[in-house]
Structure formats: C-alpha cells, structure tokens
PDB file of N, CA and C in Angstrom:
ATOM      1  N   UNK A   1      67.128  83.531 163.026  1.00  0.00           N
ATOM      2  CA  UNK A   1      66.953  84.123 164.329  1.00  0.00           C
ATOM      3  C   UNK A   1      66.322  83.081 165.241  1.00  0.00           C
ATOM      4  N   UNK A   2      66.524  83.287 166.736  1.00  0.00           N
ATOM      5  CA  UNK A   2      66.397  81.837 167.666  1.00  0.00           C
ATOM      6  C   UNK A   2      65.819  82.692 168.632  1.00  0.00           C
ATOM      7  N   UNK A   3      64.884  82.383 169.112  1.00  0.00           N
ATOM      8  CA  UNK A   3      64.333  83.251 170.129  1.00  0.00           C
ATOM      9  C   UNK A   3      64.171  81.508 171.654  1.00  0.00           C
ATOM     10  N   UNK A   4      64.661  81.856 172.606  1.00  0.00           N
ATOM     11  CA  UNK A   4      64.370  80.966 173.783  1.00  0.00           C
ATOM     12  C   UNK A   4      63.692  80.895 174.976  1.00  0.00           C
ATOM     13  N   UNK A   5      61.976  80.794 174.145  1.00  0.00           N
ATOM     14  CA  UNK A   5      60.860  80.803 174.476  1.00  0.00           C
ATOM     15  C   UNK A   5      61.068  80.166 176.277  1.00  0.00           C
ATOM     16  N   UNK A   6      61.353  79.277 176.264  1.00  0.00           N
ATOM     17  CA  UNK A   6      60.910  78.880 178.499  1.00  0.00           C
ATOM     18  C   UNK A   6      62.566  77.767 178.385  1.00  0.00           C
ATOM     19  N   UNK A   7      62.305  76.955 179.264  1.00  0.00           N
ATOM     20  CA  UNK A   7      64.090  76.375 179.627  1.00  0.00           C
ATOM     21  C   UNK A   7      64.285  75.108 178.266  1.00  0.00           C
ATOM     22  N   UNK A   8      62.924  74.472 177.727  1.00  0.00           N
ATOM     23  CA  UNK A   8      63.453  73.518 176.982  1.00  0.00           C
ATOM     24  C   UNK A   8      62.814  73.761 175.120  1.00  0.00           C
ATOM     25  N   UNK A   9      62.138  74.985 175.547  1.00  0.00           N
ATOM     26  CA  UNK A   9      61.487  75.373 174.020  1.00  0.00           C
ATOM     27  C   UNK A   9      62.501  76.477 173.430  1.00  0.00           C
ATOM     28  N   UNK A  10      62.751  76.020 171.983  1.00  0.00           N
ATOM     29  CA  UNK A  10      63.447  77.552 171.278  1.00  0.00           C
ATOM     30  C   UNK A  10      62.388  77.684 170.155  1.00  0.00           C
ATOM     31  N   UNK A  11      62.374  79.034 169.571  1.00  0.00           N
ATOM     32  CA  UNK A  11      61.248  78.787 168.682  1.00  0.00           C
ATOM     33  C   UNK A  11      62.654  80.050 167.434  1.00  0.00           C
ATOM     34  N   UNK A  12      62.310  79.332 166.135  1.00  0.00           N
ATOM     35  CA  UNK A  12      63.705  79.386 165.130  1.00  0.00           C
ATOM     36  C   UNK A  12      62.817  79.998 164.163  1.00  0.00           C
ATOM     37  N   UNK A  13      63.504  80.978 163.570  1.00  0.00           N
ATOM     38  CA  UNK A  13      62.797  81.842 162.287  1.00  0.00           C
ATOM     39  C   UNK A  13      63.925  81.189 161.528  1.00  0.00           C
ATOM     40  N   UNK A  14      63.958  81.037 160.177  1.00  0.00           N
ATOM     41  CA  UNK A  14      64.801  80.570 159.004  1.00  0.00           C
ATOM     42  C   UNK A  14      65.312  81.447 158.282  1.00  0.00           C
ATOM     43  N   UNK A  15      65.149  83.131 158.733  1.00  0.00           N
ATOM     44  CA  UNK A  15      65.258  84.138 157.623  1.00  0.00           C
ATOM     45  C   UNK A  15      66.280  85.100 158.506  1.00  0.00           C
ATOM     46  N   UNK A  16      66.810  85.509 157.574  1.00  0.00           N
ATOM     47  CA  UNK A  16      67.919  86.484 158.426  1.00  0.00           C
ATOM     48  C   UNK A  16      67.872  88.269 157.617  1.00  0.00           C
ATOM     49  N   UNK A  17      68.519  88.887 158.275  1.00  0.00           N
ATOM     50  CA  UNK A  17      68.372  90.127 157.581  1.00  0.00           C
ATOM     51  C   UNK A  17      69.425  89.964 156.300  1.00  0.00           C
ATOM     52  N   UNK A  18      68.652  90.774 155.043  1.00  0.00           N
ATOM     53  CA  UNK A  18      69.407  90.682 153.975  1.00  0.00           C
ATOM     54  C   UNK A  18      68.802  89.258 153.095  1.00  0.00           C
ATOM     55  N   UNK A  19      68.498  88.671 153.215  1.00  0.00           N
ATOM     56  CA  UNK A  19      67.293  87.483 152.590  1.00  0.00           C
ATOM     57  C   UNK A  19      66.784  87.955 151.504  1.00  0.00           C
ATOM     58  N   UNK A  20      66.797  87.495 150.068  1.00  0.00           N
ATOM     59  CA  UNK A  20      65.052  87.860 149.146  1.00  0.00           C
ATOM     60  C   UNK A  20      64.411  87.023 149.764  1.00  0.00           C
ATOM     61  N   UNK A  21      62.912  87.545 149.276  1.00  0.00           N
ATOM     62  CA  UNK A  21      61.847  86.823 149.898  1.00  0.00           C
ATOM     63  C   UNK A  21      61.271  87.859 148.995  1.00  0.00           C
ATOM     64  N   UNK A  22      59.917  86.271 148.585  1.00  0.00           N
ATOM     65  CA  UNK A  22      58.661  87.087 147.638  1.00  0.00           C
ATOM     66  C   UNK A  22      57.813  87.013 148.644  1.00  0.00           C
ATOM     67  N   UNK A  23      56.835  87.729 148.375  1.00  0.00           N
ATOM     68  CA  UNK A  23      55.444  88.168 148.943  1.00  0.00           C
ATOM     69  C   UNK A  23      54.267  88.082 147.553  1.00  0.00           C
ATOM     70  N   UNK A  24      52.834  87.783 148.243  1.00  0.00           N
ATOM     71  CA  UNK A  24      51.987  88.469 147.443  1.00  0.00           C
ATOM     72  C   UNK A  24      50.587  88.681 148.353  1.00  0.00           C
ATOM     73  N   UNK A  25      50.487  89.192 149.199  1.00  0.00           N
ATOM     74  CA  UNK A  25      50.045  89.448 150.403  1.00  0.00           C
ATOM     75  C   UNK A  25      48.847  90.711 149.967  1.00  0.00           C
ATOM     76  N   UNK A  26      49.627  92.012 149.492  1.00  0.00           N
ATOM     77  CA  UNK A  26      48.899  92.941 149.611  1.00  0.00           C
ATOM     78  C   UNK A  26      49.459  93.859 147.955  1.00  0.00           C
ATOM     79  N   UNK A  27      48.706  94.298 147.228  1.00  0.00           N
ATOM     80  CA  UNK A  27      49.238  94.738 145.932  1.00  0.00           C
ATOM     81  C   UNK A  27      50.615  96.056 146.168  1.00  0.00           C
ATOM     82  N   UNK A  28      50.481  96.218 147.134  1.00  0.00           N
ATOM     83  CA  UNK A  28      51.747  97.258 147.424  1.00  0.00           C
ATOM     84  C   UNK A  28      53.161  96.269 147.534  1.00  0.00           C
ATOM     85  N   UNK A  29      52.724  95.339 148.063  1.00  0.00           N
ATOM     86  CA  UNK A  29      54.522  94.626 148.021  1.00  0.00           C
ATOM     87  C   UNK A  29      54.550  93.239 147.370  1.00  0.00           C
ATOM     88  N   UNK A  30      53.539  93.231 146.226  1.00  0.00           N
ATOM     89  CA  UNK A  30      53.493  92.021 145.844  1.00  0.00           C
ATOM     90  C   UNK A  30      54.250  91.867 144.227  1.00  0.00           C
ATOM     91  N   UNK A  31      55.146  91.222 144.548  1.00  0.00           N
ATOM     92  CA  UNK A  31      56.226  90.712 143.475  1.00  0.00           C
ATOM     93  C   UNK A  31      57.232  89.986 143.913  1.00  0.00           C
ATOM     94  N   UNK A  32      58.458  89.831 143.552  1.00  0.00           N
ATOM     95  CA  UNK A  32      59.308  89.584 143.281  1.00  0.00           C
ATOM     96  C   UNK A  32      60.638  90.139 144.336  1.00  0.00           C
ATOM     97  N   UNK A  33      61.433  89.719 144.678  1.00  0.00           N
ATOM     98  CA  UNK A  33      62.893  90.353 145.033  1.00  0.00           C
ATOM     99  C   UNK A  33      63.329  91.265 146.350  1.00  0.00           C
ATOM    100  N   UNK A  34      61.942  91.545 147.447  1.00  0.00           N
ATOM    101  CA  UNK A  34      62.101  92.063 148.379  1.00  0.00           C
ATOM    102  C   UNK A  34      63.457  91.784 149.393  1.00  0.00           C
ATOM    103  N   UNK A  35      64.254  92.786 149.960  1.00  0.00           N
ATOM    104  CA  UNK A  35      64.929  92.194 150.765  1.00  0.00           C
ATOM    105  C   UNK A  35      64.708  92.537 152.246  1.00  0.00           C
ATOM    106  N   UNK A  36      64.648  91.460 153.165  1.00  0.00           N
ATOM    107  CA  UNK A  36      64.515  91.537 154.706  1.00  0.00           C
ATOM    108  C   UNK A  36      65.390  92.427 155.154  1.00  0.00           C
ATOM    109  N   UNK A  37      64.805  93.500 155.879  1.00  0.00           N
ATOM    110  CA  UNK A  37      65.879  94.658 156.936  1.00  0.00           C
ATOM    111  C   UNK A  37      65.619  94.653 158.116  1.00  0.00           C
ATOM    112  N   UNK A  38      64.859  93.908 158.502  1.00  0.00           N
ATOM    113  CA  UNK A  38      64.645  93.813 159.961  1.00  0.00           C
ATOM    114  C   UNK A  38      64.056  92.470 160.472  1.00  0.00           C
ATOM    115  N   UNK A  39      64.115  91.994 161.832  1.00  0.00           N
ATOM    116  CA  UNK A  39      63.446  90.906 161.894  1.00  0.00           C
ATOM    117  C   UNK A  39      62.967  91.564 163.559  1.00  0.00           C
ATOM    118  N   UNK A  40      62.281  91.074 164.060  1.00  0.00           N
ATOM    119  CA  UNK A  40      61.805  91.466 165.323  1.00  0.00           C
ATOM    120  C   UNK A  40      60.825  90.109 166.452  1.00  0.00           C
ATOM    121  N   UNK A  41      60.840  89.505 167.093  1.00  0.00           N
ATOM    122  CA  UNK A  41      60.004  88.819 167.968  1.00  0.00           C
ATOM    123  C   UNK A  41      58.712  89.368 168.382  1.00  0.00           C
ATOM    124  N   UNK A  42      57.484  88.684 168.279  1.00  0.00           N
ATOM    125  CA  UNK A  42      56.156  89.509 168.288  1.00  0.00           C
ATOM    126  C   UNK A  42      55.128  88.295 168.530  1.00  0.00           C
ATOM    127  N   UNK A  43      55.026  88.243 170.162  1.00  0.00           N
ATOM    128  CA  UNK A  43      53.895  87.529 170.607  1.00  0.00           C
ATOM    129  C   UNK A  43      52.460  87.303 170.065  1.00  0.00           C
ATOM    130  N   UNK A  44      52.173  88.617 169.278  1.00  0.00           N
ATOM    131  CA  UNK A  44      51.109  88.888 169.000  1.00  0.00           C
ATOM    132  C   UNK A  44      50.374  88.733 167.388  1.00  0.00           C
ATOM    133  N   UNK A  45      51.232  87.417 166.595  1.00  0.00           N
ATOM    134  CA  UNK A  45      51.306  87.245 164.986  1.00  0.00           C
ATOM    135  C   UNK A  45      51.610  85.575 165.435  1.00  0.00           C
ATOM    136  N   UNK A  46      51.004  85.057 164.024  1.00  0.00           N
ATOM    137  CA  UNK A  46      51.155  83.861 163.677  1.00  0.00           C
ATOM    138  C   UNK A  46      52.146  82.858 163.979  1.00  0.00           C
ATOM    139  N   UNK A  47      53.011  83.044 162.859  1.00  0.00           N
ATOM    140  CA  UNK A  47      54.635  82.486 163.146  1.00  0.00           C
ATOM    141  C   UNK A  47      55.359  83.463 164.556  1.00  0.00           C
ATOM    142  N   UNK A  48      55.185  84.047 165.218  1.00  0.00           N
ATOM    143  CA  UNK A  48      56.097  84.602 166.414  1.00  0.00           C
ATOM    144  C   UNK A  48      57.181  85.475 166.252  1.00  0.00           C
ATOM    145  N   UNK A  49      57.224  86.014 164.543  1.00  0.00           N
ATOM    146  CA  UNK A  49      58.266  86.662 164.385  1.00  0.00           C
ATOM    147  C   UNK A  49      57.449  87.844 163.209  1.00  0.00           C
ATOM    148  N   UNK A  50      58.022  88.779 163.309  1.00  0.00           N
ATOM    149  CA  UNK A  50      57.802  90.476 162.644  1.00  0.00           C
ATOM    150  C   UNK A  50      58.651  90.479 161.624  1.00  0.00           C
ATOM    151  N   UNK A  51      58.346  90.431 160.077  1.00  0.00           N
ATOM    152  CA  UNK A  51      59.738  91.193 159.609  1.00  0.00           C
ATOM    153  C   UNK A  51      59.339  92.440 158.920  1.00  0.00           C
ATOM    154  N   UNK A  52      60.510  93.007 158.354  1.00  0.00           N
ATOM    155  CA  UNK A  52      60.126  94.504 157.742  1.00  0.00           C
ATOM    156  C   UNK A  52      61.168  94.147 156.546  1.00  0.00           C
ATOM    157  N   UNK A  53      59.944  94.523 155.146  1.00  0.00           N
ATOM    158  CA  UNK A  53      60.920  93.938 153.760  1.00  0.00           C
ATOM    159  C   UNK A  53      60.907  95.555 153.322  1.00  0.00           C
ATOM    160  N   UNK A  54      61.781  95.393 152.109  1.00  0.00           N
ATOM    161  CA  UNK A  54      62.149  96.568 151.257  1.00  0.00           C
ATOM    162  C   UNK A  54      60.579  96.713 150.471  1.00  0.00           C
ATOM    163  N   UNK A  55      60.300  98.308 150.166  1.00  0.00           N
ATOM    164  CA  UNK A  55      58.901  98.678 149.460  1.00  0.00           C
ATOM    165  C   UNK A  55      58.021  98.709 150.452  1.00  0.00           C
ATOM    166  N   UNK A  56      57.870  98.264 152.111  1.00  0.00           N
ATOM    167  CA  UNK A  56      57.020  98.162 152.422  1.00  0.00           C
ATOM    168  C   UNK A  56      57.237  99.261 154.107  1.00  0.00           C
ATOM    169  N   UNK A  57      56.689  99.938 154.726  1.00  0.00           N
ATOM    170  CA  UNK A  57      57.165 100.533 155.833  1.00  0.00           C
ATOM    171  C   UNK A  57      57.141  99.645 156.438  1.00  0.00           C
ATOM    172  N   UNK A  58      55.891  99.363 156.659  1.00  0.00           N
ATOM    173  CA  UNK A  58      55.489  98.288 158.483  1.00  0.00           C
ATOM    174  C   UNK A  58      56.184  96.702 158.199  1.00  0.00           C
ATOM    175  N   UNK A  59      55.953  96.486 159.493  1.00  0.00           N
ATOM    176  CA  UNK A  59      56.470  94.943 159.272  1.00  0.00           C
ATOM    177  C   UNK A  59      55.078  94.266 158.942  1.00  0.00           C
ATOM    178  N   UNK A  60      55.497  92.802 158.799  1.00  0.00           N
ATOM    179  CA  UNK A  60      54.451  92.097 158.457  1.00  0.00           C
ATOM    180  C   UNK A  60      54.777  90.272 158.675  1.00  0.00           C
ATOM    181  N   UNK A  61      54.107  89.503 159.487  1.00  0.00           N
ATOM    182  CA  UNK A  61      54.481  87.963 159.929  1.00  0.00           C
ATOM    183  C   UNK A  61      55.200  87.705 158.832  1.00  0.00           C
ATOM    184  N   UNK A  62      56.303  87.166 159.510  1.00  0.00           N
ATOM    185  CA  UNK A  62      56.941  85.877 158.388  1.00  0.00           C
ATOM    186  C   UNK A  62      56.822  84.801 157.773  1.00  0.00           C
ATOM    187  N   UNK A  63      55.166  84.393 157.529  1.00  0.00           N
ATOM    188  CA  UNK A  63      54.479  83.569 157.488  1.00  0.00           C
ATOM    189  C   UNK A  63      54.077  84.137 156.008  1.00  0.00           C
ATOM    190  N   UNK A  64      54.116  85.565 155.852  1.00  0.00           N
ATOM    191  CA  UNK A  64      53.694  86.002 154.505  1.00  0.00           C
ATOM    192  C   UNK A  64      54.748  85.991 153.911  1.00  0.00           C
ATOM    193  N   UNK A  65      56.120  85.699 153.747  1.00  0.00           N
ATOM    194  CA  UNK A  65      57.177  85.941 152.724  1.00  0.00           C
ATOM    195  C   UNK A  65      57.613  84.359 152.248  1.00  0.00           C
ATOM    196  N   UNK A  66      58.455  84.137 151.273  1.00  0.00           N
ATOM    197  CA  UNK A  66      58.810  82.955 151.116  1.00  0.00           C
ATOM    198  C   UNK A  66      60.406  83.383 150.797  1.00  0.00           C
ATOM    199  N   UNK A  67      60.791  82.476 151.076  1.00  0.00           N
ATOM    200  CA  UNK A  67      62.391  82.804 151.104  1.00  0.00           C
ATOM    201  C   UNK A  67      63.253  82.081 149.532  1.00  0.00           C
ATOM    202  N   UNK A  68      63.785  83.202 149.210  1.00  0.00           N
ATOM    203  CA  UNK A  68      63.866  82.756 147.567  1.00  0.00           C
ATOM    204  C   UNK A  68      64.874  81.743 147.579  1.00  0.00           C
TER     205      UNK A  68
END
C-alpha cells in the first residue's frame, strides 16, 4: 500500500491484504500464521499505517507484525 503523503514524499507499507504475518505483541495474537484483512492509513501510530490481522478485532501498527 502507497499512501502520497505532500507532492514529492510517498510513504510505502510492504504488506498487502491476505499476507501471513507473525506477531508477539500481546498473548491474545501471539503466534504464528495470522492473516492481514485490512490495511488502513493512520496519522496517529508509528509506522503510518493500521492493520487488522485474523484472531484479533482491532487493528494494530504495522510495525508489530513481521511478514512471513
């Protein structure tokens, strides 16, 4: 996902929906094999991007997953 922050900045997430990605963040989604269902843009988090994995309701920065 490519988000085009002002005329000469893009700012690039590496993860797309449908992705595994592990986590071990919080004991509720921590393992193995999650898959990305959402991705979202979010001023207000680390890396600049929201995702929402399988097992987990809320989203959570993409800074916490690793892409398998």
């Amino acid at each position: 996902m490519e988000y085009k922050h002002s005329k000469h900045v893009r700012v690039i997430c590496d993860l797309n929906i449908g992705d595994i990605v592990t986590t071990d963040i919080h004991f509720t989604i921590k393992g193995l094999g999650q898959t990305i269902k959402d991705i979202k843009r979010e001023d207000n988090c680390t890396s600049g991007f929201m995702v929402k994995i399988s097992g987990y309701s809320g989203y959570i920065d993409s800074d916490w997953v690793d892409k398998i």
